[in-house]
C-alpha atoms as a PDB file:
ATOM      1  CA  UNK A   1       9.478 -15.651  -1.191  1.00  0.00           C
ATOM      2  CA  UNK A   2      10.446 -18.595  -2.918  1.00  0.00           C
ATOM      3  CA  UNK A   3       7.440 -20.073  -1.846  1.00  0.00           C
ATOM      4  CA  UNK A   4       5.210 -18.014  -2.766  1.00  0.00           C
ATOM      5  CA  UNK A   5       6.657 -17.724  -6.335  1.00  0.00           C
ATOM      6  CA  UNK A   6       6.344 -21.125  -6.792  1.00  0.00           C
ATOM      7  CA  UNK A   7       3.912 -22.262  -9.345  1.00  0.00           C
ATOM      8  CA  UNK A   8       0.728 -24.280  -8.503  1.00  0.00           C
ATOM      9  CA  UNK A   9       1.677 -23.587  -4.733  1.00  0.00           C
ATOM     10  CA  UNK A  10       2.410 -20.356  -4.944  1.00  0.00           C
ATOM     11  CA  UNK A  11       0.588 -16.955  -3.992  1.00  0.00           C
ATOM     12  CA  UNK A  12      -1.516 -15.966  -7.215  1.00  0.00           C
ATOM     13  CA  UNK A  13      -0.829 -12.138  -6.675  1.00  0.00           C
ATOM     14  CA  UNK A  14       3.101 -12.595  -5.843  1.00  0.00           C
ATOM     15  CA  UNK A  15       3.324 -15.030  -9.148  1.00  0.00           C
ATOM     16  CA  UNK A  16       1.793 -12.125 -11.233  1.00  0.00           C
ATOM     17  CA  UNK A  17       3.853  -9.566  -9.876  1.00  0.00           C
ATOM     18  CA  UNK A  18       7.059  -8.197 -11.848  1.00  0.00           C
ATOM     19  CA  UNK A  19       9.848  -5.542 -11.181  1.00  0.00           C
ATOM     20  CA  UNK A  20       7.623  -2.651 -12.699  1.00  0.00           C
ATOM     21  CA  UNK A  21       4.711  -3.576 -11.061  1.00  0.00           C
ATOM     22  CA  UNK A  22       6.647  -3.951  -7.451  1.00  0.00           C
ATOM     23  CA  UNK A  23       8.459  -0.714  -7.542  1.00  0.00           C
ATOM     24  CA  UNK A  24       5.843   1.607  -6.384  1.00  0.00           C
ATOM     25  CA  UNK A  25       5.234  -0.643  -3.600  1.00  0.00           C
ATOM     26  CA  UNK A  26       9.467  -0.507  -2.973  1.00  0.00           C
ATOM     27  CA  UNK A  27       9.156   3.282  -3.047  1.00  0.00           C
ATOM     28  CA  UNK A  28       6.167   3.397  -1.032  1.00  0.00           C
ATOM     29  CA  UNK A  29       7.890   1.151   1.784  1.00  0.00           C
ATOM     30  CA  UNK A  30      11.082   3.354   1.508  1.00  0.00           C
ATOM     31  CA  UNK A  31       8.564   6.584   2.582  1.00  0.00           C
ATOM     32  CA  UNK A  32       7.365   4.770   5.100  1.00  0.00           C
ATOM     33  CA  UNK A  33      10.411   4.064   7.235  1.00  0.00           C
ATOM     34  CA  UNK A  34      11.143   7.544   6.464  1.00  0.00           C
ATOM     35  CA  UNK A  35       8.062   8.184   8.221  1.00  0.00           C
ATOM     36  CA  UNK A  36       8.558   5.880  11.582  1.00  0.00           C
ATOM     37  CA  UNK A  37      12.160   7.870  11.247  1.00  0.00           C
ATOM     38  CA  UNK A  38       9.750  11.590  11.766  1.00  0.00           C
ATOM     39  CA  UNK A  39       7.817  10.352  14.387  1.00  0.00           C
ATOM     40  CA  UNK A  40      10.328   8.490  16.582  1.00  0.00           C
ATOM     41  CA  UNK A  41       8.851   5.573  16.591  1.00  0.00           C
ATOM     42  CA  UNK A  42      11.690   2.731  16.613  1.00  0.00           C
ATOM     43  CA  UNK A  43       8.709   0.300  17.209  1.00  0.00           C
ATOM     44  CA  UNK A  44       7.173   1.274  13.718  1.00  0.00           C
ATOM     45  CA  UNK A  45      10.616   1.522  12.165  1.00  0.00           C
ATOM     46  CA  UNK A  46      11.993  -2.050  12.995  1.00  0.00           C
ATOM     47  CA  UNK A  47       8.577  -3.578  10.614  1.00  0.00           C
ATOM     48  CA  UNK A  48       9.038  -0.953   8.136  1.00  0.00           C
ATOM     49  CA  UNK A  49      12.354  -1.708   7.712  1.00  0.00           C
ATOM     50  CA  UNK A  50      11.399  -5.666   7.426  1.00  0.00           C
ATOM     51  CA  UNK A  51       8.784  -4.559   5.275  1.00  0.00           C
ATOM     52  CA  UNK A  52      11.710  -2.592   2.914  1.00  0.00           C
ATOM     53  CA  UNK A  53      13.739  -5.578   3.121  1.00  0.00           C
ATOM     54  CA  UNK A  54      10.755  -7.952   1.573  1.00  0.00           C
ATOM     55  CA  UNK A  55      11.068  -5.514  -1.295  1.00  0.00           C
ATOM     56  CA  UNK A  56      14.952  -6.444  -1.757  1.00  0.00           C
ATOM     57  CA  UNK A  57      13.915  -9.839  -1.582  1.00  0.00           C
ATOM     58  CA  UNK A  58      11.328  -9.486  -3.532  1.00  0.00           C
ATOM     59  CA  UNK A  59      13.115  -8.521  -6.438  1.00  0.00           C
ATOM     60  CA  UNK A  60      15.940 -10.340  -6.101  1.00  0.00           C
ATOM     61  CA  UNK A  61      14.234 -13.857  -6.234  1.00  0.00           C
ATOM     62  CA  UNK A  62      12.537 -12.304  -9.390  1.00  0.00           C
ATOM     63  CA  UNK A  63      15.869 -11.744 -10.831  1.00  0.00           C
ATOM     64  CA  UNK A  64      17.019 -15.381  -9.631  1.00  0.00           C
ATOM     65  CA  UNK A  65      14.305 -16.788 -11.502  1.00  0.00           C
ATOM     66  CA  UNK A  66      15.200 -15.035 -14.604  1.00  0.00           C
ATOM     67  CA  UNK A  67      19.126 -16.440 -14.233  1.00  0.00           C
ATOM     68  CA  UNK A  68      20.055 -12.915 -13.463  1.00  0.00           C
ATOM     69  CA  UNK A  69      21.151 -12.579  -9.966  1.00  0.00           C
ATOM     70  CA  UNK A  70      20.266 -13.960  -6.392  1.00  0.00           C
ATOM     71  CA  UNK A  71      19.480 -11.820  -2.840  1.00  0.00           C
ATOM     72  CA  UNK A  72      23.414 -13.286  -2.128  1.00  0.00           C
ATOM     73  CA  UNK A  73      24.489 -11.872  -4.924  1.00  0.00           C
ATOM     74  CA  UNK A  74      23.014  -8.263  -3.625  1.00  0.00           C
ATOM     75  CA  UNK A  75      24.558  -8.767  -0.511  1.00  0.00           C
ATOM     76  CA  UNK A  76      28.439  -9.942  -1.805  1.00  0.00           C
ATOM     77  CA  UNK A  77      27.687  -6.732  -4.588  1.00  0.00           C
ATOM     78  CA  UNK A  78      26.992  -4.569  -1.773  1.00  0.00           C
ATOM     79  CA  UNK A  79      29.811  -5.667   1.235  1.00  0.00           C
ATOM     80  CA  UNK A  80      32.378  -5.805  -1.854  1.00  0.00           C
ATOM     81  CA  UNK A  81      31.053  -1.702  -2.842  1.00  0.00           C
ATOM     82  CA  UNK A  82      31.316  -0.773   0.725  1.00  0.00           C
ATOM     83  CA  UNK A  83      35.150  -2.223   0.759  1.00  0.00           C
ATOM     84  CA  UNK A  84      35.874  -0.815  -1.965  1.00  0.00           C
ATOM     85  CA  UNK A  85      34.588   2.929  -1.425  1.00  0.00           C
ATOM     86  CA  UNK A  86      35.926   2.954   2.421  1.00  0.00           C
ATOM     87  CA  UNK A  87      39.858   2.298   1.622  1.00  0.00           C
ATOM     88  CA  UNK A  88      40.464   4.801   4.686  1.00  0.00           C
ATOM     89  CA  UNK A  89      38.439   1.775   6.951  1.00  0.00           C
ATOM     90  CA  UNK A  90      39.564  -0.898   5.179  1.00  0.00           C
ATOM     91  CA  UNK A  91      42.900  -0.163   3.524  1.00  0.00           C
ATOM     92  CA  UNK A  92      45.417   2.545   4.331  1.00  0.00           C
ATOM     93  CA  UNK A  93      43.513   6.012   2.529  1.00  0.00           C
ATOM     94  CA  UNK A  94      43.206   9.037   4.799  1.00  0.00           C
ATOM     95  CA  UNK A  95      39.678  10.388   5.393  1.00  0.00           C
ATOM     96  CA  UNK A  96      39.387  11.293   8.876  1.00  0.00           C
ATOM     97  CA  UNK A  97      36.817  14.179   8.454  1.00  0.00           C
ATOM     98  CA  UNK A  98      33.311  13.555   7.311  1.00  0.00           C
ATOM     99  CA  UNK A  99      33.944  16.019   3.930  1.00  0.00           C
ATOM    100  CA  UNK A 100      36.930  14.202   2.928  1.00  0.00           C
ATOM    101  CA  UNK A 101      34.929  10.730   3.025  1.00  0.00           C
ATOM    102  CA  UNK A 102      32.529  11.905   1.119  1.00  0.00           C
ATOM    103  CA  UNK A 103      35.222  13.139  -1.965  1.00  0.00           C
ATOM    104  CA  UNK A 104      36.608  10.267  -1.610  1.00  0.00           C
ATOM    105  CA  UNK A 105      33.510   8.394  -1.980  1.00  0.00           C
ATOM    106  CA  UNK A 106      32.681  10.431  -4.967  1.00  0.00           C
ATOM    107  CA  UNK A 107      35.581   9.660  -6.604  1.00  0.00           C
ATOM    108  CA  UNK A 108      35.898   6.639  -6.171  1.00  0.00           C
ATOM    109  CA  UNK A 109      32.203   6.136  -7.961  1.00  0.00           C
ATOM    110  CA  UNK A 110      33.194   8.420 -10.217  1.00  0.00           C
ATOM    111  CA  UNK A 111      36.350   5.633 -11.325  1.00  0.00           C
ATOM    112  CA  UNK A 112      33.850   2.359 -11.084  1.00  0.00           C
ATOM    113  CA  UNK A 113      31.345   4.494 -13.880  1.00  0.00           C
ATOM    114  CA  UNK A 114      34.410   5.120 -16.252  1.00  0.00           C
ATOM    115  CA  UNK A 115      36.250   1.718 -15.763  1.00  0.00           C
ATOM    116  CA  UNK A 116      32.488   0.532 -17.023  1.00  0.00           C
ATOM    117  CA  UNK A 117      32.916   2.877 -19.715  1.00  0.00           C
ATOM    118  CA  UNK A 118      29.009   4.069 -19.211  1.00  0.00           C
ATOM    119  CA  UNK A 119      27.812   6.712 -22.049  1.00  0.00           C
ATOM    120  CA  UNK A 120      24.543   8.269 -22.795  1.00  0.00           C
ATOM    121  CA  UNK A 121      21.819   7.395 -25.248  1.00  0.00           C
ATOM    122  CA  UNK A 122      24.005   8.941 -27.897  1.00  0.00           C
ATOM    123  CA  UNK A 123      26.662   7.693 -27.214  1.00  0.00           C
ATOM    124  CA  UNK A 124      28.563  10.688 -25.652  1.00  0.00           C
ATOM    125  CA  UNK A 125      30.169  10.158 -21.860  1.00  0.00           C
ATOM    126  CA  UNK A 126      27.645  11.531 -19.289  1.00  0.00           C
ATOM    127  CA  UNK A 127      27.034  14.728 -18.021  1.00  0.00           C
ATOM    128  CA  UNK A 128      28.048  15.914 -14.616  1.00  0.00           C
ATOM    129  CA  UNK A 129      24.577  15.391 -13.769  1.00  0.00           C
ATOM    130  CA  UNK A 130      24.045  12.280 -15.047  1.00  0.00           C
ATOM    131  CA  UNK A 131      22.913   9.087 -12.813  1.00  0.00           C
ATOM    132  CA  UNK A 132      20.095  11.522 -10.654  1.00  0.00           C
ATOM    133  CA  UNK A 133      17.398   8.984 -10.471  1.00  0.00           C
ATOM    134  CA  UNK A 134      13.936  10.568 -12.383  1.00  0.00           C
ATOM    135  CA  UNK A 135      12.004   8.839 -10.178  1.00  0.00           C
ATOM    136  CA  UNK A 136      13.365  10.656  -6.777  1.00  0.00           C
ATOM    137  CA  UNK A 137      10.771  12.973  -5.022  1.00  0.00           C
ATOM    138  CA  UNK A 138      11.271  16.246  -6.898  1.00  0.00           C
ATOM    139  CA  UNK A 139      12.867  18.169  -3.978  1.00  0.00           C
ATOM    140  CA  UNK A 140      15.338  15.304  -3.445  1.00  0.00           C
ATOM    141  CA  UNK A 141      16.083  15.088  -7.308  1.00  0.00           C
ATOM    142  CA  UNK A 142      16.437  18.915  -7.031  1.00  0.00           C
ATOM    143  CA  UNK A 143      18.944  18.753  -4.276  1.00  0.00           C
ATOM    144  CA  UNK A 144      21.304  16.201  -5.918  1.00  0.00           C
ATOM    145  CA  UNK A 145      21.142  17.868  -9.340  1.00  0.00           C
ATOM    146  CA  UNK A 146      22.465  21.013  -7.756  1.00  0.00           C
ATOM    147  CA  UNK A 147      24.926  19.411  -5.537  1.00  0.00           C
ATOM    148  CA  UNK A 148      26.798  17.570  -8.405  1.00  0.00           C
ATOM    149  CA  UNK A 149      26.679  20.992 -10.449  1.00  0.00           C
ATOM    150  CA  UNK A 150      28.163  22.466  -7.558  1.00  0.00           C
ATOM    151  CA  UNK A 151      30.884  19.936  -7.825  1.00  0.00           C
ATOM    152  CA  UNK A 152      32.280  21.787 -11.154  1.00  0.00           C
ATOM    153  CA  UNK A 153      32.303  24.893  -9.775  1.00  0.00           C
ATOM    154  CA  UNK A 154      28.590  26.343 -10.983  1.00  0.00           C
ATOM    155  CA  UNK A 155      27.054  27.407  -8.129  1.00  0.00           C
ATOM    156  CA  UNK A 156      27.389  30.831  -5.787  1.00  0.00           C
ATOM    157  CA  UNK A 157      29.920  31.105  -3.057  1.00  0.00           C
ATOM    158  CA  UNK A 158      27.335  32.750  -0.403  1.00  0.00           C
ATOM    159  CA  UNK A 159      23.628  31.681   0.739  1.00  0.00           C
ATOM    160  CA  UNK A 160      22.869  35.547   0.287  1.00  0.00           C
ATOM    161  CA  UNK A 161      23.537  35.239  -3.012  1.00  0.00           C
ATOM    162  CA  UNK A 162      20.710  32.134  -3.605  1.00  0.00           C
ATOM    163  CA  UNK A 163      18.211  34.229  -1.253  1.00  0.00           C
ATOM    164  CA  UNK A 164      18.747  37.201  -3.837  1.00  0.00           C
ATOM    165  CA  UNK A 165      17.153  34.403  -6.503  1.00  0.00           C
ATOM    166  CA  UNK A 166      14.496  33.619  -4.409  1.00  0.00           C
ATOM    167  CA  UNK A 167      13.743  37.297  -4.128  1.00  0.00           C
ATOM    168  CA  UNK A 168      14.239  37.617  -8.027  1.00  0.00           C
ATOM    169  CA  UNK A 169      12.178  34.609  -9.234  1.00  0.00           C
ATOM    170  CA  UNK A 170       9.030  35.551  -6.174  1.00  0.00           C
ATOM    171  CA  UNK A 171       9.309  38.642  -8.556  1.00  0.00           C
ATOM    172  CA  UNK A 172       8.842  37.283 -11.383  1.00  0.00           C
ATOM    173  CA  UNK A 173       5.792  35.553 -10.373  1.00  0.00           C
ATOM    174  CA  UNK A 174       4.538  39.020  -9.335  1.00  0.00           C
ATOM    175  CA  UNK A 175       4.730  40.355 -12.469  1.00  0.00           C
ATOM    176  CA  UNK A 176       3.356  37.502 -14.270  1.00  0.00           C
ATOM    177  CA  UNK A 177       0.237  37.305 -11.903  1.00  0.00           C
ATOM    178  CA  UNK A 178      -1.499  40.054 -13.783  1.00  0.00           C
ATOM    179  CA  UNK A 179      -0.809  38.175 -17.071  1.00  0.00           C
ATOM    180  CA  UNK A 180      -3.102  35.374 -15.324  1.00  0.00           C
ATOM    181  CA  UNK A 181      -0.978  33.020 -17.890  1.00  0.00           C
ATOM    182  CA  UNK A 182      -1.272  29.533 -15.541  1.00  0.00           C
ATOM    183  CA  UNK A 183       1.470  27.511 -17.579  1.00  0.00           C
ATOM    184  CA  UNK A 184       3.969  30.212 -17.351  1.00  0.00           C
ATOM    185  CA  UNK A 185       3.082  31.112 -14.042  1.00  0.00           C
ATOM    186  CA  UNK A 186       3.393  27.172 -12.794  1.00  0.00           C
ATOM    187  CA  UNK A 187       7.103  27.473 -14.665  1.00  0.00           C
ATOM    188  CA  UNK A 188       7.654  30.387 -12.616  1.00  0.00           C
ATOM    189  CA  UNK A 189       6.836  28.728  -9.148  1.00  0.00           C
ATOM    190  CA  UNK A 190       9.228  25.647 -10.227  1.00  0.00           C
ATOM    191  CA  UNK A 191      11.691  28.271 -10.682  1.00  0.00           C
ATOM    192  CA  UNK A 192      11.068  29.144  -7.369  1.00  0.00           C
ATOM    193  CA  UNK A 193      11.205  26.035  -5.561  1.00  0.00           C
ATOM    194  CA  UNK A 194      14.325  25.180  -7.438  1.00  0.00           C
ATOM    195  CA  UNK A 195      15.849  28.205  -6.060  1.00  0.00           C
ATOM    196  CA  UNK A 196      14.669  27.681  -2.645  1.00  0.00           C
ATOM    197  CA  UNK A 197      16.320  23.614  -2.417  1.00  0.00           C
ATOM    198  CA  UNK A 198      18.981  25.560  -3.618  1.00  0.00           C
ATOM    199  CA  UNK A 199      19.296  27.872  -0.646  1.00  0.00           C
ATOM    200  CA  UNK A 200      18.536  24.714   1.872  1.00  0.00           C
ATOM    201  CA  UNK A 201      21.415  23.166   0.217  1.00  0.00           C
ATOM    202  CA  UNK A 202      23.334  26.242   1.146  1.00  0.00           C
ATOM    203  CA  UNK A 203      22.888  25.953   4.942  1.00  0.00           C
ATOM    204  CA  UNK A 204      23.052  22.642   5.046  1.00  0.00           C
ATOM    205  CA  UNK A 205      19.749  21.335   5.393  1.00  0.00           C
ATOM    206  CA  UNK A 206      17.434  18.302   3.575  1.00  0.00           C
ATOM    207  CA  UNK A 207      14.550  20.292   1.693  1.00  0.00           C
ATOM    208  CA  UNK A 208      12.804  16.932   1.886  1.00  0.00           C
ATOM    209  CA  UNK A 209      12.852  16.729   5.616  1.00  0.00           C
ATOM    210  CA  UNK A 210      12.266  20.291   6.361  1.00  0.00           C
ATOM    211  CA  UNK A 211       9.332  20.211   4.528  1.00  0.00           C
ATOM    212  CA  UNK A 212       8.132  17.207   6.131  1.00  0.00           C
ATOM    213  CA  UNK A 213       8.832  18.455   9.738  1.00  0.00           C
ATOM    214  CA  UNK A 214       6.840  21.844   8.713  1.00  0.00           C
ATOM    215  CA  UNK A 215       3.935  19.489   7.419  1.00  0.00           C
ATOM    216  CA  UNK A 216       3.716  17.985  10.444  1.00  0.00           C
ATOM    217  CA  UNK A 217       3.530  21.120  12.146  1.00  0.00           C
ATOM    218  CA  UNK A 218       1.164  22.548   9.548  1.00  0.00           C
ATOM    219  CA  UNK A 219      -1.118  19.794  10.820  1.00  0.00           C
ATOM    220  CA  UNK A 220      -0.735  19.965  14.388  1.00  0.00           C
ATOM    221  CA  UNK A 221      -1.646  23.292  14.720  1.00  0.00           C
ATOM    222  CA  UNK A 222      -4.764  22.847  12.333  1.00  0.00           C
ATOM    223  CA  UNK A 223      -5.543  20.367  14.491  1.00  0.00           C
ATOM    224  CA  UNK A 224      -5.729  23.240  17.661  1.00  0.00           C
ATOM    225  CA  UNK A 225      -7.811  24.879  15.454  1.00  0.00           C
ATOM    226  CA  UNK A 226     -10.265  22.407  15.316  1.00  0.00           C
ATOM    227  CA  UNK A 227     -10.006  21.366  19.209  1.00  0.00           C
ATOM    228  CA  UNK A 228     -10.594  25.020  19.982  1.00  0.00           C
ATOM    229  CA  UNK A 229     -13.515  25.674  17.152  1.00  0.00           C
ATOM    230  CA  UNK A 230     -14.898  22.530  18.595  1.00  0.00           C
ATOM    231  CA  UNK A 231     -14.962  23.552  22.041  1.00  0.00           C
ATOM    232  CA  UNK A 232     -17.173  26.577  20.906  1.00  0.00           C
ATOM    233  CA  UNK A 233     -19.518  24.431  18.811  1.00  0.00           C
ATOM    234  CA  UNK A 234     -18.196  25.313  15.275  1.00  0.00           C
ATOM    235  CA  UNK A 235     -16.258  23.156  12.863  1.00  0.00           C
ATOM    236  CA  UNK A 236     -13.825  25.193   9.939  1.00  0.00           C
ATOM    237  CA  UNK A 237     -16.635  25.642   7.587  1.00  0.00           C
ATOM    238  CA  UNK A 238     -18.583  27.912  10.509  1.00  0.00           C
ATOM    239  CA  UNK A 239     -16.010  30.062  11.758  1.00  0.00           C
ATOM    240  CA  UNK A 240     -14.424  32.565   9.618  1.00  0.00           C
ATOM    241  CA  UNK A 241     -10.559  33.141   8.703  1.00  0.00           C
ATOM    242  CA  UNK A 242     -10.201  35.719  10.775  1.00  0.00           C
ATOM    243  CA  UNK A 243     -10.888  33.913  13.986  1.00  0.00           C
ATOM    244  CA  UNK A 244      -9.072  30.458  12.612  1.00  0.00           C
ATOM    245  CA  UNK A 245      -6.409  33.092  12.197  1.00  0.00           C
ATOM    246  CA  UNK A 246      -6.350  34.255  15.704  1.00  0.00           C
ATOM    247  CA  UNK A 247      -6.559  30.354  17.271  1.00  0.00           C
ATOM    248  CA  UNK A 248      -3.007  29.740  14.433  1.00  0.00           C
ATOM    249  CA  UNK A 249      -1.048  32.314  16.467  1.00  0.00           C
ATOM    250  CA  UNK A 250      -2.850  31.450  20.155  1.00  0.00           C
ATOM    251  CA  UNK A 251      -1.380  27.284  18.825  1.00  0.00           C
ATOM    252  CA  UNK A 252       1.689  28.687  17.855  1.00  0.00           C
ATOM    253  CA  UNK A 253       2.554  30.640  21.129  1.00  0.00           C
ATOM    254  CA  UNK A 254       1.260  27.716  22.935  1.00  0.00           C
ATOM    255  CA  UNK A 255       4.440  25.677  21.233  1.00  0.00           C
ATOM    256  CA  UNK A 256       6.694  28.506  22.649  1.00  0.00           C
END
């Protein structure tokens, strides 16, 4: 990387890069060992992991040639976090369950922000929910808002309570339909999917990666559809919903 930052010698289209204009490719990379991660494939996931790692060192020699900070700087930062958070590993802290390491990790962040002294804009200490990155997928940023809410006690005790939102805000929707208002009825669907994250948090489960596994599926079935339409001569646009209807539930009993 150093070579091709280097001026004269360089790569033109790595020397015109900077952090802003590398971060959608970091992001980017980071989705796509998430994908190799979905499909099993270890093969795929060992170069999309090298590829994330070129976006560590990417930015890091960009910071090095600002006089900020150096890829071994990211790496003593990072071994001297992990020490530091995992006193039950590397000190004498109890943590034996999975829950308890996790407090304890929390905490312990929770210290390092007010030893820094970190405030808001305005100067006030930050909210429970500060330090949820904007630029998280929306499901993700969903999840960890609720999560450090739930923290301070505001949050319900019982999943049946959340699906008893999801009931109430689908209602809402209803009732708005008629009103054919589209920016208050798009409000109303956030409300929604808030409510539903919120119920995957409940039992435990990644509204990021359940949605991805059900997109998946959402396309392999489609894809029956189309093997089977094909078969009798038709694409999608030729057959009509009825019939794509019946080859969904003939692709879905074949998966039983």
């Amino acid at each position: 990387m150093a070579a091709l930052r280097t001026p004269g010698t360089g790569c033109p289209w790595d020397l015109e890069q900077n952090f802003r204009t590398i971060a959608p490719y970091t992001l980017e990379e980071a989705y796509e060992v998430a994908d190799a991660i979905a499909r099993d494939d270890l093969a795929s996931l060992k170069d999309e992991l090298g590829d994330l790692l070129l976006q560590v060192v990417f930015h890091a020699r960009m910071a090095q040639e600002q006089g900020a900070f150096a890829f071994g700087d990211v790496v003593e930062a990072l071994t001297a976090k992990l020490i530091r958070r995992h006193p039950h590993v590397f000190a004498d802290a109890d943590g034996k369950t999975a829950d308890a390491v996790k407090g304890l990790w929390e905490r312990i962040k929770a210290e390092e922000k007010a030893e820094r002294g970190e405030k808001g804009a305005d100067g006030a200490i930050d909210s429970v929910l500060a330090g949820v990155p904007v630029g998280l997928p929306a499901l993700t940023r969903a999840l960890r808002l609720q999560d450090k809410a739930g923290r301070v006690g505001f949050d319900w005790n019982d999943p049946r309570a959340v699906l008893a939102k999801i009931r109430e805000e689908a209602d809402e929707i209803e009732a708005e339909l008629d009103g054919a208002n589209g920016n208050r009825l798009g409000a109303e669907v956030g409300d929604l999917l808030f409510a539903v994250v919120n119920l995957a948090r409940h039992l435990r489960a990644d509204p990021e990666g359940v949605l991805r596994e059900t997109n998946l599926k959402f396309e392999r079935r489609f894809a029956s559809i189309e093997r089977a339409l094909a078969a009798r001569g038709k694409t999608p646009k030729e057959a009509t919903l009825s019939e794509m209807d019946a080859l969904w539930d003939e692709a879905k009993a074949a998966e039983k």
